[in-house]
Protein backbone atom coordinates (compact mmCIF):
# COMPACT_ATOMS: atom_id res chain seq x y z
CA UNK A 1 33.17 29.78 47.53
CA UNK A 2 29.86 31.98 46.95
CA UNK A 3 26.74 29.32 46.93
CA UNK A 4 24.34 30.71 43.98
CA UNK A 5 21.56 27.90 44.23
CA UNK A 6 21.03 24.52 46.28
CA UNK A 7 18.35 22.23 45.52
CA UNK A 8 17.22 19.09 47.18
CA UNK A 9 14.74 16.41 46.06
CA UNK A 10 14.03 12.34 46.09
CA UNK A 11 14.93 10.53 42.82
CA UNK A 12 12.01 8.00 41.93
CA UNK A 13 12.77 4.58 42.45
CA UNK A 14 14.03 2.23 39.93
CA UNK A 15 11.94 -0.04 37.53
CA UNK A 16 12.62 -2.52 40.09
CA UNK A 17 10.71 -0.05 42.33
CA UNK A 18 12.24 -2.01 45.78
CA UNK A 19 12.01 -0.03 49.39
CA UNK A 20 15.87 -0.14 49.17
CA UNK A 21 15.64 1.58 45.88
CA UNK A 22 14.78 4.99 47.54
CA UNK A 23 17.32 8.03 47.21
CA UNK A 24 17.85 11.77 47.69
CA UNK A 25 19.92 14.02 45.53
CA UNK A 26 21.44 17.27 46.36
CA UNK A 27 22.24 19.77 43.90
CA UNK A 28 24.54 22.72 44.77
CA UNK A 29 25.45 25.97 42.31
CA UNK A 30 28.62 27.37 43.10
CA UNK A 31 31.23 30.19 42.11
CA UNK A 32 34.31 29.09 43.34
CA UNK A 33 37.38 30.50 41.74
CA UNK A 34 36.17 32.78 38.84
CA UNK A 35 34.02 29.63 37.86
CA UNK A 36 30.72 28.25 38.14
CA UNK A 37 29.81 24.71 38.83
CA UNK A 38 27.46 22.66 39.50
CA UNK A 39 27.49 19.49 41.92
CA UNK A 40 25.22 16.58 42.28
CA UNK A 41 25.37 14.63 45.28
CA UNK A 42 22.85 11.08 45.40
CA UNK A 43 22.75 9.20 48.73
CA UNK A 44 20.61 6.38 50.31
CA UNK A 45 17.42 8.40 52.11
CA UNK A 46 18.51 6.07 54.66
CA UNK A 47 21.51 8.04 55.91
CA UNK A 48 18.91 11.02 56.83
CA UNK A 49 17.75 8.43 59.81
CA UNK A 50 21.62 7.15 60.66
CA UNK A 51 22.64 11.23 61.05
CA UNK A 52 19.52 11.42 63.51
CA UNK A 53 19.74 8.40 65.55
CA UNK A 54 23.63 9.20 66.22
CA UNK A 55 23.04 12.67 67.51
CA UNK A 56 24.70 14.12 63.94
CA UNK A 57 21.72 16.13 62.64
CA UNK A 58 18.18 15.55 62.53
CA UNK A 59 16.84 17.31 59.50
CA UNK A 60 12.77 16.84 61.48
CA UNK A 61 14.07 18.70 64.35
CA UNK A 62 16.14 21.53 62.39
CA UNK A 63 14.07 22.11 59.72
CA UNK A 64 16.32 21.95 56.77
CA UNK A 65 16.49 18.76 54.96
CA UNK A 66 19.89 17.16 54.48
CA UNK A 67 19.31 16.80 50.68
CA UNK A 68 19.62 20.85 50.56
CA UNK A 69 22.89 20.38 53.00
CA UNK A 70 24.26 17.47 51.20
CA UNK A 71 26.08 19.10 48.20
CA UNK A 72 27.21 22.38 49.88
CA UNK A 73 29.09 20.07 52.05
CA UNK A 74 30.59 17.94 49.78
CA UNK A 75 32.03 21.03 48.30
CA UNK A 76 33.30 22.20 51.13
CA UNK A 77 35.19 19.42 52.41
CA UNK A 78 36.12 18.65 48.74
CA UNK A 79 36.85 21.51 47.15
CA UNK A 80 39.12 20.34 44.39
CA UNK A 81 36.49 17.79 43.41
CA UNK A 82 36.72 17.21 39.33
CA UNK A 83 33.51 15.16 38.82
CA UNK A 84 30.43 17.14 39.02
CA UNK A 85 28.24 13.70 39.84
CA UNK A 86 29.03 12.16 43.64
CA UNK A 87 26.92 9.39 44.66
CA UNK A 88 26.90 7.83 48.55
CA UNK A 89 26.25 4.35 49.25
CA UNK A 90 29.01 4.21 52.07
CA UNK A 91 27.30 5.20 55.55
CA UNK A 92 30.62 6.38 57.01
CA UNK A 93 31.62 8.38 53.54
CA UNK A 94 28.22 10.04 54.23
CA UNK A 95 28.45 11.06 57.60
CA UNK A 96 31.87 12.11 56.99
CA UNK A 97 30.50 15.46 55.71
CA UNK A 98 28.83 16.10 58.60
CA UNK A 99 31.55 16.15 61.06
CA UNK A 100 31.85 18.66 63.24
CA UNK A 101 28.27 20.22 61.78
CA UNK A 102 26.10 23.27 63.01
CA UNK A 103 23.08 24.70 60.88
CA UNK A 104 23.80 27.99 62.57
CA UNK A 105 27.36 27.64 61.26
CA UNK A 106 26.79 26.55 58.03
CA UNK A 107 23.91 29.51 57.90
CA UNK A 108 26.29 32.17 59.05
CA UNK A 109 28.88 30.59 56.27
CA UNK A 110 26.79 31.01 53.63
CA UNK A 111 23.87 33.69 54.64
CA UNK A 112 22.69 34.02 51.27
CA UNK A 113 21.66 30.70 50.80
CA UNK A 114 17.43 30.49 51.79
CA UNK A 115 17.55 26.58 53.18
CA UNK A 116 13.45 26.78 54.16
């Protein structure tokens, strides 16, 4: 899997406009297989404080965000995935993709990928 493009940013809240109403989406560009896809992954911006406070990643200290993480990830750990849309709302689900995790890792996985 070559990563061509990976793109993070926060979705504006609802109508409703509620605190709990806040999310991040992750959107990864890949060429997997002769083919190019794209994937969207949408989570609760919450899960960004549950992977720091358990010692998972903490985007503040690394200085990547997880929403340009996110999607790469998915992929990875799903890479037979049919729907290009993914949305989180399950903590564990979440932090499932960052098992075992390492930003030096991931970089030297995929060097062409520019995650300032």
């Amino acid at each position: 899997m070559k990563v061509l493009s990976v793109t993070g940013e926060s979705v504006p809240p609802g109508k409703g406009g509620s605190p709990s109403d806040t999310f991040e989406r992750s959107i990864a560009t890949v060429q997997q297989n002769g083919e190019t896809k794209t994937v969207t992954v949408t989570y609760v911006r919450y899960f960004e404080k549950v992977l720091a406070e358990q010692g998972i990643y903490d985007q503040e200290a690394q200085g990547v965000p997880v929403n340009r993480l996110a999607a790469v990830l998915f992929l990875e750990k799903h890479p037979d995935a049919k729907e290009s849309r993914h949305y989180f709302n399950d903590s564990a689900a979440f932090l499932a993709l960052f098992e075992g995790f390492s930003l030096s890792e991931f970089q030297k996985r995929h060097p062409e990928l520019s995650l300032a």
